[in-house]
N, C-alpha and C. Protein backbone atom coordinates (compact mmCIF):
# COMPACT_ATOMS: atom_id res chain seq x y z
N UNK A 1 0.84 -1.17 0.00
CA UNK A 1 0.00 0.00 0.00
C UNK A 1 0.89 1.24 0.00
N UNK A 2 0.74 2.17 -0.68
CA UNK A 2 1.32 3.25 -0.90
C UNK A 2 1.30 4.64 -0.45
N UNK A 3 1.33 5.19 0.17
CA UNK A 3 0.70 6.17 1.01
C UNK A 3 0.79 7.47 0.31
N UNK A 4 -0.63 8.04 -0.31
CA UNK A 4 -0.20 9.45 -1.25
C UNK A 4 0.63 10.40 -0.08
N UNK A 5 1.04 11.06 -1.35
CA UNK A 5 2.27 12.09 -1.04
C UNK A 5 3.25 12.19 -0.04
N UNK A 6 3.80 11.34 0.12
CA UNK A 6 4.46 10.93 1.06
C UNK A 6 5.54 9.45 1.94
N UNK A 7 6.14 9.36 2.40
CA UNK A 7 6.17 8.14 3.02
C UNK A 7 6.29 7.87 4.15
N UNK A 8 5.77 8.81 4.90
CA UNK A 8 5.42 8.29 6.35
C UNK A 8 4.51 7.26 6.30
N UNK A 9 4.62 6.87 7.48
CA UNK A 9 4.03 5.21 8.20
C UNK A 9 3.05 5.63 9.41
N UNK A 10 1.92 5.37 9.22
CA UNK A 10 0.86 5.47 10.54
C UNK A 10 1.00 4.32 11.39
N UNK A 11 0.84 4.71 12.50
CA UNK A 11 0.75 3.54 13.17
C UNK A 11 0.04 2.05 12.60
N UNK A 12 -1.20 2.38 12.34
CA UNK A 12 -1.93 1.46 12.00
C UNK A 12 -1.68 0.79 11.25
N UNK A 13 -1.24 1.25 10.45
CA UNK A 13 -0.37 0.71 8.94
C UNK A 13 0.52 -0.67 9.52
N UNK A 14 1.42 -0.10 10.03
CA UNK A 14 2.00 -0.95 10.71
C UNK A 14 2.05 -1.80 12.07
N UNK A 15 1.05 -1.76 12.41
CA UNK A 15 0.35 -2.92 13.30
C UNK A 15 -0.34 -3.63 11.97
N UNK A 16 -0.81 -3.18 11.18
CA UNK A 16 -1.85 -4.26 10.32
C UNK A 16 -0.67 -4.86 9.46
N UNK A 17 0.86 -4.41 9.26
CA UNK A 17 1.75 -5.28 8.19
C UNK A 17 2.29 -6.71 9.07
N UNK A 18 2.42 -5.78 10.87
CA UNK A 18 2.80 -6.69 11.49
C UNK A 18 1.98 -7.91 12.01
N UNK A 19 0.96 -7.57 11.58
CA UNK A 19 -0.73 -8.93 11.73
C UNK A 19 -0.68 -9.48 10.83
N UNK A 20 -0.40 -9.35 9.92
CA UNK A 20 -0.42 -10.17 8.32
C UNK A 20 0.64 -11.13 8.25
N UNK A 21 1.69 -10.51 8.71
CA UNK A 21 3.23 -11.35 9.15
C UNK A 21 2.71 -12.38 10.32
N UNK A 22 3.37 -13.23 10.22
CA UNK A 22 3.29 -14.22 11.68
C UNK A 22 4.25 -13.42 12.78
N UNK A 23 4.24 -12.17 13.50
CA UNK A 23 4.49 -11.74 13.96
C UNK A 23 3.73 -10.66 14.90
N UNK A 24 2.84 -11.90 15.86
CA UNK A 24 2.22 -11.17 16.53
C UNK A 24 2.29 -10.37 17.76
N UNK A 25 3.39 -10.37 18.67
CA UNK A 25 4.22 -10.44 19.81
C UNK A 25 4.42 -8.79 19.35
N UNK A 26 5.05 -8.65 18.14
CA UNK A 26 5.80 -7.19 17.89
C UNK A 26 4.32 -6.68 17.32
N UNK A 27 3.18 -6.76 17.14
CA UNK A 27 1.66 -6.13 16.78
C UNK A 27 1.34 -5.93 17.58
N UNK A 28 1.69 -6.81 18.93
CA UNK A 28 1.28 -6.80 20.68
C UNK A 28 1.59 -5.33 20.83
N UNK A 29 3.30 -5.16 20.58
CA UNK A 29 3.56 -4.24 21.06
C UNK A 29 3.46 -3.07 20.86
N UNK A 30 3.40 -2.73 19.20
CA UNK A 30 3.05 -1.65 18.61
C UNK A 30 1.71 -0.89 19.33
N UNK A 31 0.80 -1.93 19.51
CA UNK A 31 -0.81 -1.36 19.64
C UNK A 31 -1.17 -0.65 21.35
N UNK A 32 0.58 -1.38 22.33
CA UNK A 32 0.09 -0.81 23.78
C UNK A 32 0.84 0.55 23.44
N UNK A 33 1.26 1.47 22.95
CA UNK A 33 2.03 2.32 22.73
C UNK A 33 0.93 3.77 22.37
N UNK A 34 -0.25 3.48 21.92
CA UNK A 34 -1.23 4.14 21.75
C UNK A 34 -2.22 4.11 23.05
N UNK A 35 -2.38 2.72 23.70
CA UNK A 35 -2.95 2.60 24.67
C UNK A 35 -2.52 3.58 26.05
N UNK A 36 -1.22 3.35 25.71
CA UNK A 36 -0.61 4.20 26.66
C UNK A 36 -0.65 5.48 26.74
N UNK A 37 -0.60 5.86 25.83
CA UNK A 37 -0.35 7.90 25.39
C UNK A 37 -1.83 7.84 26.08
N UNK A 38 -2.78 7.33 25.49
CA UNK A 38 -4.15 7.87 26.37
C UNK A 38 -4.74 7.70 27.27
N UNK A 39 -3.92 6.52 28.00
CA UNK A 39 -4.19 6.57 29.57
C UNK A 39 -3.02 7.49 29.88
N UNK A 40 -2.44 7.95 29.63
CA UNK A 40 -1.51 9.02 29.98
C UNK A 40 -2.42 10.55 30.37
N UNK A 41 -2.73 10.67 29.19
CA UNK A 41 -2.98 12.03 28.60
C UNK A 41 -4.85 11.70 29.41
N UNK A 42 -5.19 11.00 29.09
CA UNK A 42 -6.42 10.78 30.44
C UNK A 42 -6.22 11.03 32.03
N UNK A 43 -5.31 10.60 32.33
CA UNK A 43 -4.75 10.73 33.54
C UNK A 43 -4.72 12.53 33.97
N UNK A 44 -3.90 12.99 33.28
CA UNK A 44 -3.51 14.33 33.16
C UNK A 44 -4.58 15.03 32.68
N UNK A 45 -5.85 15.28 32.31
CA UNK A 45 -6.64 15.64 32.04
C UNK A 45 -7.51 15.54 33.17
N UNK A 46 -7.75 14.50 33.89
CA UNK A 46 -8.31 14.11 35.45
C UNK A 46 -7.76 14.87 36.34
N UNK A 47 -6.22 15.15 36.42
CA UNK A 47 -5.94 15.65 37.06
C UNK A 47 -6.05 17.35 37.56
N UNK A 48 -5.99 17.68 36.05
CA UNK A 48 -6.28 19.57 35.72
C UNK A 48 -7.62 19.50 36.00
N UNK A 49 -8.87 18.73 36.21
CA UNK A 49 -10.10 18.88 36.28
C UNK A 49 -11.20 18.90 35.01
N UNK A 50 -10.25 18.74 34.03
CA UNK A 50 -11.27 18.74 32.90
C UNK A 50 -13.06 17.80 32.85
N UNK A 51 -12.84 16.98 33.87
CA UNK A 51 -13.97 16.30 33.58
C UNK A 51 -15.03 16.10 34.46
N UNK A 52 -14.88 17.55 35.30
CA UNK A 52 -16.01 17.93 36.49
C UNK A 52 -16.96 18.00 36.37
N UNK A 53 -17.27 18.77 34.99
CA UNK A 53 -18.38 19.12 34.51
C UNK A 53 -19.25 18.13 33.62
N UNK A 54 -18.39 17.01 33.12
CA UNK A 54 -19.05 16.21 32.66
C UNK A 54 -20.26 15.37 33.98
């Protein structure tokens, strides 16, 4: 797959080359790396109060 204008790599991209491969261990890992940033960035958002009002 070719990515217009460009050749950066999305994540996704590459969790789905590494699922296709018998290489599921390194797809494992790719996919907690996103998981993480947003329990991160959730965390820190809890913390400033953003979600009082919800």
């Amino acid at each position: 797959m070719k990515i217009v204008g460009g050749t950066a790599q999305m994540i996704g991209n590459i969790i789905e080359r590494a699922l296709l491969a018998p290489n599921q261990p390194l797809a494992a890992a790719f996919t907690l790396w996103p998981i993480g940033i947003m329990v991160v960035y959730l965390s820190i958002m809890g913390r400033l109060g953003a979600f009082r009002n919800l």
